[in-house]
Structure formats: structure tokens, C-alpha cells
Protein backbone atom coordinates (compact mmCIF):
# COMPACT_ATOMS: atom_id res chain seq x y z
CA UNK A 1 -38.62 99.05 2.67
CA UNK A 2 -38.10 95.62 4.43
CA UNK A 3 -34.84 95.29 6.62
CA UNK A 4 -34.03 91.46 6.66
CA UNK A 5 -31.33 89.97 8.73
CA UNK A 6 -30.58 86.07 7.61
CA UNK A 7 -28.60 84.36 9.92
CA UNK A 8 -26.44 81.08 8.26
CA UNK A 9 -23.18 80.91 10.26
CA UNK A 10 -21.80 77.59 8.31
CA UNK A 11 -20.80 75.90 6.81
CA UNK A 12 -19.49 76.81 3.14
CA UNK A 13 -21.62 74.26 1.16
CA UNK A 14 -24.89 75.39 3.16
CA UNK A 15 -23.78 78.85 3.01
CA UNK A 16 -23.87 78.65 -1.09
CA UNK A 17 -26.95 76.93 -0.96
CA UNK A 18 -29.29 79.75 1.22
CA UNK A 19 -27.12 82.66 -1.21
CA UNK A 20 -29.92 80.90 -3.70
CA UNK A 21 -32.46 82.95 -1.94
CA UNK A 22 -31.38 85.92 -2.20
CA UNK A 23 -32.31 86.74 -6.12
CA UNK A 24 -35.82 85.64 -5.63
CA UNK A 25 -36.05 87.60 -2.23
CA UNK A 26 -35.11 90.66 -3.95
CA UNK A 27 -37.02 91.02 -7.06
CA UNK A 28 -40.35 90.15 -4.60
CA UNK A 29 -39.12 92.40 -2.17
CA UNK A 30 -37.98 95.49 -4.15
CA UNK A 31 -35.76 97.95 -2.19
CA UNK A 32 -35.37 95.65 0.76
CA UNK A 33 -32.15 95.42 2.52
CA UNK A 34 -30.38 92.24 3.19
CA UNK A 35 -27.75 91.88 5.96
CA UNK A 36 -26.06 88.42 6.88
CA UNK A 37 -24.74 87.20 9.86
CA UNK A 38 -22.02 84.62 8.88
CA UNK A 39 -19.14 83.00 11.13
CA UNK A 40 -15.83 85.41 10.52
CA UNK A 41 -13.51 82.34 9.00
CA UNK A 42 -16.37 81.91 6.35
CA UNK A 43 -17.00 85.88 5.77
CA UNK A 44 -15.22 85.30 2.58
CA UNK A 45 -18.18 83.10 0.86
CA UNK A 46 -20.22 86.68 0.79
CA UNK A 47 -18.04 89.16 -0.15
CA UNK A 48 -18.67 90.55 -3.61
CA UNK A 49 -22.25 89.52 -3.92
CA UNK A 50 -24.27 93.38 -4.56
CA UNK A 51 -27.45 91.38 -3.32
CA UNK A 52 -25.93 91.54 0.50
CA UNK A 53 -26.08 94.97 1.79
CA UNK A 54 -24.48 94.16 5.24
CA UNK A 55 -21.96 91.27 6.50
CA UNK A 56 -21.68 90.89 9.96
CA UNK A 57 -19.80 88.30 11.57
CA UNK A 58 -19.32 86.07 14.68
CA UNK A 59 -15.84 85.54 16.06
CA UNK A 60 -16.12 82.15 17.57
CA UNK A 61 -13.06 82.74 19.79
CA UNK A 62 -15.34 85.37 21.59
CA UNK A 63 -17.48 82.33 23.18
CA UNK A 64 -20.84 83.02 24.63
CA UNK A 65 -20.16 86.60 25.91
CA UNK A 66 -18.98 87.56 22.63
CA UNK A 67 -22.41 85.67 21.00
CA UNK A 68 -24.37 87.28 23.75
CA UNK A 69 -23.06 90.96 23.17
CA UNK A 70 -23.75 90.95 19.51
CA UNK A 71 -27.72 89.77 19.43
CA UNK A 72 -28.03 92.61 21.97
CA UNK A 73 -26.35 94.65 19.66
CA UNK A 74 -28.69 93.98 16.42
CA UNK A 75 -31.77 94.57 18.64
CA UNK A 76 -33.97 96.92 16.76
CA UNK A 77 -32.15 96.84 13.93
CA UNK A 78 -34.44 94.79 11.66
CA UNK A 79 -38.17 93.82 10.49
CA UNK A 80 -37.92 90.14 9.79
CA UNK A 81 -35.04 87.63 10.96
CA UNK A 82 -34.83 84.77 9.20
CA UNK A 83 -32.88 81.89 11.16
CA UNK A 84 -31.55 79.70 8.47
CA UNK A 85 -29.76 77.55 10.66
CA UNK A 86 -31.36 76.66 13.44
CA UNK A 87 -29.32 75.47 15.73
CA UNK A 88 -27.77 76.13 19.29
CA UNK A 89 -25.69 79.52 18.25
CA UNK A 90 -28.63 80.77 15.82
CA UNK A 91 -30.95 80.16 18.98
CA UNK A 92 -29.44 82.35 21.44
CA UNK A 93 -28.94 84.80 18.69
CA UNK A 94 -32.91 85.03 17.49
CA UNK A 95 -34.46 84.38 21.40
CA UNK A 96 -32.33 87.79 22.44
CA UNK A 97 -32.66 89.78 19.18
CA UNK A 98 -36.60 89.36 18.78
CA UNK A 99 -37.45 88.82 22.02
CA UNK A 100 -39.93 91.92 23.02
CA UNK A 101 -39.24 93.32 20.07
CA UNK A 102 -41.55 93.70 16.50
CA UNK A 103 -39.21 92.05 14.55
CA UNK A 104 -40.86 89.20 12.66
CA UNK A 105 -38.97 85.94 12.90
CA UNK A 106 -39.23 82.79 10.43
CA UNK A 107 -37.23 79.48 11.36
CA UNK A 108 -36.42 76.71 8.70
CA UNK A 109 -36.90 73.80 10.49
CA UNK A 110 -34.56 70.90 10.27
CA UNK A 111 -37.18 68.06 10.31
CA UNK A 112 -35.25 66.33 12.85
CA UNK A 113 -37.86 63.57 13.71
CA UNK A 114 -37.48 63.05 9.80
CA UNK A 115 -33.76 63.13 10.22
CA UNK A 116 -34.26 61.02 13.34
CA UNK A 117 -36.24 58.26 11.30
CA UNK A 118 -34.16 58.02 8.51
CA UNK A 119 -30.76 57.66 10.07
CA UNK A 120 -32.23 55.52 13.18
CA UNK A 121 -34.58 53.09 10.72
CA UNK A 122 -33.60 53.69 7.56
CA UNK A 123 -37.58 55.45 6.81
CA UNK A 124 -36.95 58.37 4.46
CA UNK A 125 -39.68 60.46 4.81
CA UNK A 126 -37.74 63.75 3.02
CA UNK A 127 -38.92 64.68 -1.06
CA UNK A 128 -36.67 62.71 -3.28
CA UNK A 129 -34.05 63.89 -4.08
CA UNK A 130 -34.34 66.33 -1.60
CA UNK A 131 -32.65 69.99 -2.61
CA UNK A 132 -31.22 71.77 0.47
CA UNK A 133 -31.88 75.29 -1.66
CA UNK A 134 -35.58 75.02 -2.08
CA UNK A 135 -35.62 74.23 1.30
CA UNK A 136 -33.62 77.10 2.40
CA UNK A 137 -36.23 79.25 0.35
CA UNK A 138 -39.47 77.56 0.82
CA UNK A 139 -39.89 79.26 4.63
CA UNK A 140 -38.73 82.43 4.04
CA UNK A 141 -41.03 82.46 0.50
CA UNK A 142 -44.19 81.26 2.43
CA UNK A 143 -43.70 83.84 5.31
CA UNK A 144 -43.66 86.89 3.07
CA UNK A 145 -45.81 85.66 0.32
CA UNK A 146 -43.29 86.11 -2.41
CA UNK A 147 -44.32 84.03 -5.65
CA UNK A 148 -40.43 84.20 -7.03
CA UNK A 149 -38.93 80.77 -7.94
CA UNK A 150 -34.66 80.08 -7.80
CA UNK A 151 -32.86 79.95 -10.73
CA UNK A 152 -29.10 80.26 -11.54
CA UNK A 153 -26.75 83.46 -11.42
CA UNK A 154 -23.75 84.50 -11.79
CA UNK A 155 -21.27 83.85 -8.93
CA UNK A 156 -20.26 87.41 -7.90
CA UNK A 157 -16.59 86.84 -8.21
CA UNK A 158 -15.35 86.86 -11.27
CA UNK A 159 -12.08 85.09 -12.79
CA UNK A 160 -8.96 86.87 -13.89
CA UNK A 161 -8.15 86.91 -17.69
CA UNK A 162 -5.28 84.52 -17.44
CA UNK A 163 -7.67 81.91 -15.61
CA UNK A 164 -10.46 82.26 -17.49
CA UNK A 165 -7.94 81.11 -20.35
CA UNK A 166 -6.57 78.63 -18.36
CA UNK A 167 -9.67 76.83 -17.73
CA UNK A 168 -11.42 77.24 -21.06
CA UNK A 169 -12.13 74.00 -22.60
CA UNK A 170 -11.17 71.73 -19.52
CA UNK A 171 -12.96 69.77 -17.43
CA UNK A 172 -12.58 70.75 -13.78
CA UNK A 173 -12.08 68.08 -11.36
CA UNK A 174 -12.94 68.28 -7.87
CA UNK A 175 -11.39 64.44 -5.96
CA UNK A 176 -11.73 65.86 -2.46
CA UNK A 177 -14.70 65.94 0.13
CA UNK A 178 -14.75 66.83 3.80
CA UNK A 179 -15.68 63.41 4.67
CA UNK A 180 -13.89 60.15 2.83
CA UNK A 181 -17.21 58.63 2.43
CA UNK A 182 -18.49 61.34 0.51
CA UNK A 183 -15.08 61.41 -2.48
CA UNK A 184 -15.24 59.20 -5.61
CA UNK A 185 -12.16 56.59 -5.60
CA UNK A 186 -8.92 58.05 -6.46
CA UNK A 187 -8.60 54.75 -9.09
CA UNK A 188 -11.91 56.11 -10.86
CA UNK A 189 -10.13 59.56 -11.19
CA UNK A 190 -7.34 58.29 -13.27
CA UNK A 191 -9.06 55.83 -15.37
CA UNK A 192 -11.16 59.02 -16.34
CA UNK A 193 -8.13 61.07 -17.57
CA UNK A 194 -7.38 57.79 -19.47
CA UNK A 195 -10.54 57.27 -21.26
CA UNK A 196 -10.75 60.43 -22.41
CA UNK A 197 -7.35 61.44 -24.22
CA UNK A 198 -8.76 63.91 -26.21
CA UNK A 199 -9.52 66.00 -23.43
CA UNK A 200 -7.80 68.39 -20.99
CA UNK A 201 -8.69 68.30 -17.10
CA UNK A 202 -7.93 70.86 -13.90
CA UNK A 203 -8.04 69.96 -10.38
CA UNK A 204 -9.10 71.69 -7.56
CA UNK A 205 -8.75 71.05 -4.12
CA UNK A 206 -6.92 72.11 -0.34
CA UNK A 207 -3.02 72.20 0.72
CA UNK A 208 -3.80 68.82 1.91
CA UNK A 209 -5.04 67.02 -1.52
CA UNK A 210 -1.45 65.42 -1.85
CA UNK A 211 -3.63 62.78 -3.64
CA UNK A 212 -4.11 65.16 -6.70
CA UNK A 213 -0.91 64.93 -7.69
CA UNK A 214 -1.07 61.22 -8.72
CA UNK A 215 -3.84 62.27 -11.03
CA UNK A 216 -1.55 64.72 -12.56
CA UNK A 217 0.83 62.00 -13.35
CA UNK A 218 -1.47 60.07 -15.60
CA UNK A 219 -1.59 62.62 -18.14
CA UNK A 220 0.90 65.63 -17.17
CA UNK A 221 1.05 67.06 -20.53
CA UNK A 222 -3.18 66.97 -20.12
CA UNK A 223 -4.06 67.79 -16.43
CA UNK A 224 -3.12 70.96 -14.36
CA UNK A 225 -3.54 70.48 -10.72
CA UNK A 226 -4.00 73.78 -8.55
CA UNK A 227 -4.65 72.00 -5.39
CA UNK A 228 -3.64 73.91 -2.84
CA UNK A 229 -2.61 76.98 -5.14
CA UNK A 230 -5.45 78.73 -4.79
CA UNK A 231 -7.43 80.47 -2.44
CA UNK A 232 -11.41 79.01 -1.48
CA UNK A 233 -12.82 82.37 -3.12
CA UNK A 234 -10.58 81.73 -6.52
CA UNK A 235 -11.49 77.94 -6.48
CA UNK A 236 -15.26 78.94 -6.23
CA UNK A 237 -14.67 81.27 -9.19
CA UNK A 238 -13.38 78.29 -11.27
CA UNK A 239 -16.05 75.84 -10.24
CA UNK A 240 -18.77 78.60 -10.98
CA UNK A 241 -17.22 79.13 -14.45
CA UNK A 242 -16.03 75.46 -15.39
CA UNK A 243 -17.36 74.62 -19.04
CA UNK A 244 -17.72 71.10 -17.03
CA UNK A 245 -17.11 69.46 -13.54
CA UNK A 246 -16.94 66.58 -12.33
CA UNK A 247 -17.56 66.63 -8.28
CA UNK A 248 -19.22 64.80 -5.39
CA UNK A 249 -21.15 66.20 -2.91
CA UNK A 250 -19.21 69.34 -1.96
CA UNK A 251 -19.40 73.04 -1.32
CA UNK A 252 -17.71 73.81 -4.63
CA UNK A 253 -20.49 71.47 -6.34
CA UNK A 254 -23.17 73.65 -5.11
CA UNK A 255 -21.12 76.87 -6.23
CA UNK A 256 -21.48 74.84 -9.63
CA UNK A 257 -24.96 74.34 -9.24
CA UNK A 258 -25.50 77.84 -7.83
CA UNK A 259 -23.99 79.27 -11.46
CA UNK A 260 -26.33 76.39 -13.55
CA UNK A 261 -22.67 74.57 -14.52
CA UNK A 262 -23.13 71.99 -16.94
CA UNK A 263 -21.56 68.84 -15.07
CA UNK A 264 -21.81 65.67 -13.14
CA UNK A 265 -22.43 64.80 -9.39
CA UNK A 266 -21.71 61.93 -8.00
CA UNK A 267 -23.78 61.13 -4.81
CA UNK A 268 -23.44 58.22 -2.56
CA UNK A 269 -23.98 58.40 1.19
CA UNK A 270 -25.17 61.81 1.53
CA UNK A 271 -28.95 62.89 2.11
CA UNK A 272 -29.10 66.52 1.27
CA UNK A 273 -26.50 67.33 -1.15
CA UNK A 274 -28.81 67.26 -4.42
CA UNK A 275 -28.60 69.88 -6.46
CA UNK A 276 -31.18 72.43 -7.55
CA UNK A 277 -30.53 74.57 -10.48
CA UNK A 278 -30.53 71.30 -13.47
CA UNK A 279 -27.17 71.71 -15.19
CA UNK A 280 -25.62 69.51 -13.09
CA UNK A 281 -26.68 65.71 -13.76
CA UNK A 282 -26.61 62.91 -10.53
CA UNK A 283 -24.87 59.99 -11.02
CA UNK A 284 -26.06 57.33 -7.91
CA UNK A 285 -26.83 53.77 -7.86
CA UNK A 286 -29.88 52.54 -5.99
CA UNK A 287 -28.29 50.86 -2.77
CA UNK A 288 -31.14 49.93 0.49
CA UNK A 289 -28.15 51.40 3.00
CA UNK A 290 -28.81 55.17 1.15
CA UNK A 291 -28.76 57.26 2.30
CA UNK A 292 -26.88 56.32 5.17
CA UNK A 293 -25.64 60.16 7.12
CA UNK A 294 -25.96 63.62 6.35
CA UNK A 295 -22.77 64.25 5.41
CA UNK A 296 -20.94 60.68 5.19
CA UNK A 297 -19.59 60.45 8.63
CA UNK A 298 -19.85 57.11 10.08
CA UNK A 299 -18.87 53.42 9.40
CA UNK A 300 -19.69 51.66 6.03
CA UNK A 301 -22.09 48.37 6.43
CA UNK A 302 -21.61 47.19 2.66
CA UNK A 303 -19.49 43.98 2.06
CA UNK A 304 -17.49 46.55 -0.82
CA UNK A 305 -17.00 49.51 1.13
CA UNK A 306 -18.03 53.08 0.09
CA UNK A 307 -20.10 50.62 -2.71
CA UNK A 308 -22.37 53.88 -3.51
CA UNK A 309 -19.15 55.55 -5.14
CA UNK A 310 -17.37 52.48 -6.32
CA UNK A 311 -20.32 51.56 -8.43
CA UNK A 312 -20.36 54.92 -10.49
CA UNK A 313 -18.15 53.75 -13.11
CA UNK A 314 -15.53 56.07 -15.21
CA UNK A 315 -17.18 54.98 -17.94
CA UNK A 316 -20.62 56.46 -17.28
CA UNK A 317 -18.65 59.81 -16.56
CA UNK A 318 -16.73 60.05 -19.27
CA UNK A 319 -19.57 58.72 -21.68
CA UNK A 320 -21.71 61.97 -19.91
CA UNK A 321 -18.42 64.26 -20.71
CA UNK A 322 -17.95 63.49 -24.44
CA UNK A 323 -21.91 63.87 -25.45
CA UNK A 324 -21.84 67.32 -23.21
CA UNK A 325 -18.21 68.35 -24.40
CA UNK A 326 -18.75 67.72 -27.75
């Protein structure tokens, strides 16, 4: 029996993504157990999942000392580490844990002269499209040998009765993203509900998606908005059991992607938000400038700003919805 310690502190999108591991890892692995060290605000994107055997989490309010204390205290405690984040934090945590110890350790590296050539020069040296879950299993696979491949599963949390009604039949909406770049235009949103009268839509997003609400007014008799009504582990379950959604590059898309959601994602400036698991088709238009950031921070240098997301039409979408729906 293998004990196996994966540490992916954030953030909720990349958290989703490595969870994609953890089916493969276990069936090549049987009887190993799998603990995760994840940052205590996002502890909640791992409860309920019976292929974790341990959560432990990192308080970032305790600083260094509190960081430093806690790799001391998982000394010993494991065969293989597998640093799936890889940066400052995961450092300190891996050089004091394994250090003079047996414990195996496996990185994923970030490719960051990669990253370095194509944000500096625009020279995109990654796979294309490149999918942030195989590479999140790739290392880990190689390093033990395992011949298992991803594929979809359930998300662990399941819905309530009343929302699995409430949601059947609709298409799920997500307008929000952490960066503007990254969100399809509000206008494109509401011309969607238009085109397609003959359907019923849901929205999901935070306490402050305001924005939502003037996509409930096109249609209020046709579009529920729960923005800000529910919690990020109730939203998940609705993206993971949508009958379609419609989302950019987002956590809750890969929660989509994570489930094999039939769907559409729209991807513009982004260069690792692809999805994996194939029921989720990308809309993107061919633009020189993409991708232009990791996660669609910085300034726009098109003439039509945020062109990438302006260019995927409502019409494309809701041409994709009614040969899916129907």
C-alpha cells in the first residue's frame, strides 16, 4: 500500500482539474491512500470525494511559521509527494517534508521558459490546445508507471431533489470570470435568451454578478438567476449536472468538463483553460494576439477590444444548443 500526499493549494479551477487524477491513480494503484494538502478557504472543493482519504489544509493567516510547522509535521508520513503546484509555498513545503527522508517526490513542471516565450514573443511552444488535466496527470502517471487514462466521473456532491428539478431541461449559464478578459459580452448573453425562445436558461454566478440580473430581464418568465444564492459547492453541483452550459474559461467549466457535461466553451485570451474530457465543445476564433495571458490579466492590443470573445457570435451558440438540446 502506497501513501501519496498531492499538494495543489489553489486555485478552484486548477484544483478541479488535478481531482482528474485521482480515478486513474487509484484503479493503478489499488489500496493506495490519497491525502491532499489544499489552502483552508478552498477545503470545500474536496470534501465529499471517497477517492481522498485525508484533507489537510494551510491557513494562510499562519504565514511562514505556520507553513514551516506543518511540512515538519507531515515528515514521515508518506511514500511519494507529488507537488502539483510548484510554486513558492509548495517549495518550502516538499524541500522540508522530503528532505533526508525516503519519500519519493515528483514535480509537474510549469514550463516556464515555454510560458516565458509565449507571453514575451508570442512563440507557443505548448500542445494545442493544451489540457491543464493531462498535464496534471502525465508526471505523476510516468513516475509510477501507471497505464490508466482520465475520463469523466461523477462530481461527488450530489444535487437536492428540488434542484435537480429545477435545472432539468435548462441550459445553465455561467456570464462571470475572475478576470473581464476572460467573460463573453453581457450583449451576447441576452441576444442568446432571445434567439432561443423555446428554451429555458439558469444562471450561476457570485454575490457580485449584479450583471445577471439584466439577463433575467430579457426573458423573466424563461431565465432563473441564482447568482449569488448559492453556495460555490451547490453551484459546482449544478454545473456538474447541467443537461447543457454555456461558460468561458472558468472553474465551474472544468467542474463541467470534470463530469463529461455536454456544453459549450468559449475561449479567448486564455492559454490553459481547454478542456479534457470531450463533452464540452470550444468555440474560439483564430486571432495572431492568442493567446495573449494565462488567465486574461493584462491590457487588450486589438483595435475591437476583448475581439477573441466578441467574435463568438450568439448565433453559433445557440445554433450548437438547439442540435444538442433537441
Amino acid at each position: 500500500m502506497k501513501k501519496i500526499l498531492i499538494i495543489r493549494l489553489s486555485s478552484f479551477g486548477d484544483i478541479v482539474q488535478t481531482k482528474a487524477l485521482l480515478k486513474p491513480l487509484k484503479e493503478g494503484l489499488p489500496g493506495c491512500e490519497v491525502s491532499w494538502l489544499v489552502r483552508k478557504d478552498l477545503e470545500g472543493t474536496l470534501k465529499g470525494d471517497d477517492l481522498i482519504d485525508q484533507v489537510i489544509t494551510f491557513d494562510r493567516s499562519e504565514g511562514l511559521g505556520g507553513l514551516i510547522r506543518l511540512a515538519f509535521s507531515l515528515r514521515n508520513q508518506f511514500d511519494i509527494i507529488y507537488d502539483a503546484h510548484n510554486n513558492t509555498r509548495s517549495g518550502i513545503l516538499r524541500k522540508i517534508t522530503c528532505s533526508f527522508t525516503r519519500t519519493n517526490l515528483v514535480i509537474r513542471s510549469k514550463e516556464r521558459w515555454k510560458r516565458f516565450l509565449l507571453f514575451t514573443f508570442g512563440i507557443n511552444k505548448f500542445p494545442q490546445p493544451y489540457k491543464a488535466m493531462v498535464s496534471y496527470w502525465k508526471p505523476l502517471q510516468s513516475a509510477l508507471k501507471l497505464e490508466g487514462e482520465l475520463r469523466p466521473r461523477p462530481w461527488p456532491v450530489a444535487l437536492s431533489e428540488e434542484m435537480s428539478a429545477t435545472i432539468r431541461g435548462r441550459v445553465v449559464l455561467v456570464p462571470s470570470a475572475a478576470w473581464p478578459k476572460k467573460t463573453w459580452p453581457l450583449e451576447h448573453f441576452k441576444s442568446l435568451v432571445t434567439l432561443l425562445p423555446e428554451h429555458q436558461f439558469l444562471i450561476l454566478g457570485g454575490p457580485e454578478d449584479q450583471f445577471c440580473e439584466e439577463i433575467k430581464e430579457v426573458a423573466p418568465e424563461r431565465v432563473e438567476n441564482f447568482a449569488g444564492q448559492l453556495s460555490l459547492a451547490e453551484s459546482c453541483s449544478v454545473a456538474a449536472h447541467a443537461d447543457f452550459i454555456v461558460t468561458a474559461d472558468t472553474g465551474l467549466q472544468q467542474v463541467a468538463d470534470f463530469s463529461g457535461v455536454q456544453g459549450v466553451s468559449l475561449m479567448g485570451p486564455t492559454a490553459f483553460g481547454f478542456t479534457t474530457m470531450g463533452g464540452l465543445r470550444t468555440f474560439e476564433v483564430d486571432l495572431p494576439c492568442r493567446p495573449c495571458s494565462k488567465d486574461g490579466s493584462g491590457p487588450c492590443s486589438r483595435k475591437v477590444y476583448q475581439e477573441c470573445m466578441v467574435s463568438l457570435t450568439p448565433e453559433s451558440v445557440a445554433k450548437e444548443i438547439k442540435e444538442k438540446m433537441n
